[in-house]
PDB file of N, CA and C in Angstrom:
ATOM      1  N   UNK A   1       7.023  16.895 -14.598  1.00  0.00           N
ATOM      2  CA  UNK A   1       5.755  16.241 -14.685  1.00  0.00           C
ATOM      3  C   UNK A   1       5.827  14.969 -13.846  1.00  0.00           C
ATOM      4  N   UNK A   2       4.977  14.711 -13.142  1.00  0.00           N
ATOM      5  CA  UNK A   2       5.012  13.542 -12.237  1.00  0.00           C
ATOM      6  C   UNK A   2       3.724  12.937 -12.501  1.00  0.00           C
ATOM      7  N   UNK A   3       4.584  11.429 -12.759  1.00  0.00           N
ATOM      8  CA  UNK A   3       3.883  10.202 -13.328  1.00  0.00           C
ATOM      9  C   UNK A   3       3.446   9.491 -12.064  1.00  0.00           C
ATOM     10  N   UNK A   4       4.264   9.018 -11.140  1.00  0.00           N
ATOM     11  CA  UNK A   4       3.604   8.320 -10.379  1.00  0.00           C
ATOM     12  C   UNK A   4       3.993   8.510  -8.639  1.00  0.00           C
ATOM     13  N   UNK A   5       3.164   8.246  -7.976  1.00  0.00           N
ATOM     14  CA  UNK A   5       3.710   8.307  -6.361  1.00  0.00           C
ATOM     15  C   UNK A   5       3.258   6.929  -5.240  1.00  0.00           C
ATOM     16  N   UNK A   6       4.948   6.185  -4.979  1.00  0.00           N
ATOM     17  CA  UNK A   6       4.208   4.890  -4.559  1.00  0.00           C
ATOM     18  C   UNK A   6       5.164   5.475  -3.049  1.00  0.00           C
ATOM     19  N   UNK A   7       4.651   4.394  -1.933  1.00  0.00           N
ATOM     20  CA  UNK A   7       4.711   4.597  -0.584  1.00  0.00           C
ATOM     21  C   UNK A   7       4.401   2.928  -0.380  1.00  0.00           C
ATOM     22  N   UNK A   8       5.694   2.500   0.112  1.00  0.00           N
ATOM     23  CA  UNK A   8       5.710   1.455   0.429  1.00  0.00           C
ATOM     24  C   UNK A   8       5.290   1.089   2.205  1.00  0.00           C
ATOM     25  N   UNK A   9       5.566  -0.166   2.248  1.00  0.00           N
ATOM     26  CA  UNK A   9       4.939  -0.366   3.848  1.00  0.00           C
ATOM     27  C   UNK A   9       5.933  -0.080   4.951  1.00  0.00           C
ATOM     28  N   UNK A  10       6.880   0.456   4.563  1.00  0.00           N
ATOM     29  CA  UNK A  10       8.038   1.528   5.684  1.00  0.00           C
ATOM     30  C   UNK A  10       8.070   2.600   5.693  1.00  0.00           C
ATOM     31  N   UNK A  11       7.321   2.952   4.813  1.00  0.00           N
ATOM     32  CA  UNK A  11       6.372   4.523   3.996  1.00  0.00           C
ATOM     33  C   UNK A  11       7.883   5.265   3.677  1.00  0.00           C
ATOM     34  N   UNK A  12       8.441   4.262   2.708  1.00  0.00           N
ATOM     35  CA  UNK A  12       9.643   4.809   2.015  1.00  0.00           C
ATOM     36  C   UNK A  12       8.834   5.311   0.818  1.00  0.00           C
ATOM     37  N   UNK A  13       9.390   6.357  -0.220  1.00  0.00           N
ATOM     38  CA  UNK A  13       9.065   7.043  -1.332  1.00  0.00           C
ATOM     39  C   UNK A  13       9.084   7.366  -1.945  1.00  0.00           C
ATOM     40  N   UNK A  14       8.560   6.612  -3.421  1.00  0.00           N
ATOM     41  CA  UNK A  14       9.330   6.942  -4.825  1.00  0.00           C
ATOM     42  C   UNK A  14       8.262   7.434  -5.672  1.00  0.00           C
ATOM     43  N   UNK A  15       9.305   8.777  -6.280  1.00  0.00           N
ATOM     44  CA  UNK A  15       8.340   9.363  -7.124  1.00  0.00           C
ATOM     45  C   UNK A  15       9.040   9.234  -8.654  1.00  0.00           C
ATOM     46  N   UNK A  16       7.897   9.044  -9.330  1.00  0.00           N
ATOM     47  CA  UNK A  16       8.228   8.857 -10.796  1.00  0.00           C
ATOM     48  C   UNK A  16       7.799  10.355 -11.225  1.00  0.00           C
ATOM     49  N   UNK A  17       9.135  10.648 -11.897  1.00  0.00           N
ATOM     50  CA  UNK A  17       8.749  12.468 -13.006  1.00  0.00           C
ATOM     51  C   UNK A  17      10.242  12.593 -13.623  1.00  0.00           C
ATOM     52  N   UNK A  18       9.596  13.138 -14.661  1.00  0.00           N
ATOM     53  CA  UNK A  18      10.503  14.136 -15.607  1.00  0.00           C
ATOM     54  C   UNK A  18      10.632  15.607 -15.358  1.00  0.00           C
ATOM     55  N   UNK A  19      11.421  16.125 -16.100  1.00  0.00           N
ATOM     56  CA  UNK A  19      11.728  17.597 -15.832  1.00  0.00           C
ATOM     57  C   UNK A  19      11.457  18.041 -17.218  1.00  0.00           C
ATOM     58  N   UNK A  20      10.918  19.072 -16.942  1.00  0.00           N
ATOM     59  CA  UNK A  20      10.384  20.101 -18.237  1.00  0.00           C
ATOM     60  C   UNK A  20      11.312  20.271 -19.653  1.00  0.00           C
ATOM     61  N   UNK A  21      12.740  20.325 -19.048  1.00  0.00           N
ATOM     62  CA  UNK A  21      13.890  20.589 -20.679  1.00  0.00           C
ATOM     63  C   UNK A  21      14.770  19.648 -20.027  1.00  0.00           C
ATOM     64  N   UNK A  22      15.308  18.958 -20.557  1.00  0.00           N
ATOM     65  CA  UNK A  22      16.826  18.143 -20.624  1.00  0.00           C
ATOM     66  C   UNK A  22      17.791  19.097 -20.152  1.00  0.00           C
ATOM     67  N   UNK A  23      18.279  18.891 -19.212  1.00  0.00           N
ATOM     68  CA  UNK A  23      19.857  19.530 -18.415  1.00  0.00           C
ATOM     69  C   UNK A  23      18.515  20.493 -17.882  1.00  0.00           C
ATOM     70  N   UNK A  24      17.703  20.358 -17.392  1.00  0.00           N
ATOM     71  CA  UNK A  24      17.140  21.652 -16.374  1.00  0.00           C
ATOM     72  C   UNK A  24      17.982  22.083 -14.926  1.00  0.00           C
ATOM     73  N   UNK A  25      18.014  23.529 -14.958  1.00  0.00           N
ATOM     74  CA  UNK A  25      18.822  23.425 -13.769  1.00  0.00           C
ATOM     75  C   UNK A  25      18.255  23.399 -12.451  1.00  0.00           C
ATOM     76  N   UNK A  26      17.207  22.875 -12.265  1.00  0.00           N
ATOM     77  CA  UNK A  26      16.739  22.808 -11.374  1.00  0.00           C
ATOM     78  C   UNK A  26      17.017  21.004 -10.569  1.00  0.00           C
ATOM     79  N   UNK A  27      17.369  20.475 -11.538  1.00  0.00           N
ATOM     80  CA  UNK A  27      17.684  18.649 -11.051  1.00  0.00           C
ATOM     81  C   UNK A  27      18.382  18.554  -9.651  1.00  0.00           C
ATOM     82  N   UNK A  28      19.622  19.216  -9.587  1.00  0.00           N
ATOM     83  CA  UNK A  28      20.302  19.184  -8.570  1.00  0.00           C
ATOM     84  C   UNK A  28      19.449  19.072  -7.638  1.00  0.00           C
ATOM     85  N   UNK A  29      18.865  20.742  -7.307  1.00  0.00           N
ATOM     86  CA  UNK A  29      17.980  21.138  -6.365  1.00  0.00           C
ATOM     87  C   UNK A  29      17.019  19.984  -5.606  1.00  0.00           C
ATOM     88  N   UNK A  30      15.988  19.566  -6.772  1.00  0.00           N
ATOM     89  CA  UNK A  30      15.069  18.495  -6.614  1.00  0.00           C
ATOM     90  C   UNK A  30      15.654  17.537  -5.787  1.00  0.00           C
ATOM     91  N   UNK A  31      16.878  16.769  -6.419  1.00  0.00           N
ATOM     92  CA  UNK A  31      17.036  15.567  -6.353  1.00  0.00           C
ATOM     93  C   UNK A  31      17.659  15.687  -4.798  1.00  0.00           C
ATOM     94  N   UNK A  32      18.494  16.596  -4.991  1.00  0.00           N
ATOM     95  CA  UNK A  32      18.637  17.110  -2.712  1.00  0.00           C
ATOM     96  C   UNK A  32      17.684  17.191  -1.840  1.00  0.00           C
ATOM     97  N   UNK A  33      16.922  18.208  -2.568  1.00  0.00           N
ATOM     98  CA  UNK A  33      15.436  18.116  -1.392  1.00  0.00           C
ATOM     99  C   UNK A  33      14.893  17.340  -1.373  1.00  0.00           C
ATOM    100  N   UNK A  34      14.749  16.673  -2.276  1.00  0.00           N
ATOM    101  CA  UNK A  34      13.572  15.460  -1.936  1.00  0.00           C
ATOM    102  C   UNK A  34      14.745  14.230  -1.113  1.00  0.00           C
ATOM    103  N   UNK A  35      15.726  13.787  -1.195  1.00  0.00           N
ATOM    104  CA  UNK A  35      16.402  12.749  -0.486  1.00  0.00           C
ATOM    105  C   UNK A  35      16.237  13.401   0.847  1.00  0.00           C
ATOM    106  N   UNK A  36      16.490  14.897   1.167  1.00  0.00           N
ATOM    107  CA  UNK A  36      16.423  15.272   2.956  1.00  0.00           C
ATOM    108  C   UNK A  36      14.988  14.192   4.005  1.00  0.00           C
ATOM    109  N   UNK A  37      14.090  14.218   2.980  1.00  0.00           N
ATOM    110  CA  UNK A  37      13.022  13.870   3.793  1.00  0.00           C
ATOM    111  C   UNK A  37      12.601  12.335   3.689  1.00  0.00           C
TER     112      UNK A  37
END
């Protein structure tokens, strides 16, 4: 679930969210793809 999406003035990018169950195995995944970009 995603709470928030800020974009700063170097249009760096932080997203605020949780994941659906505690230990989801999907975290890894997320947290890789989203740093690539």
């Amino acid at each position: 679930m995603v709470y928030g999406i800020d974009v700063d003035e170097d249009n760096n990018v932080r997203i605020t969210m949780t994941l659906t169950t505690p230990g989801c195995p999907l975290h890894e995944s997320i947290e890789n793809g989203s740093a690539e970009y």
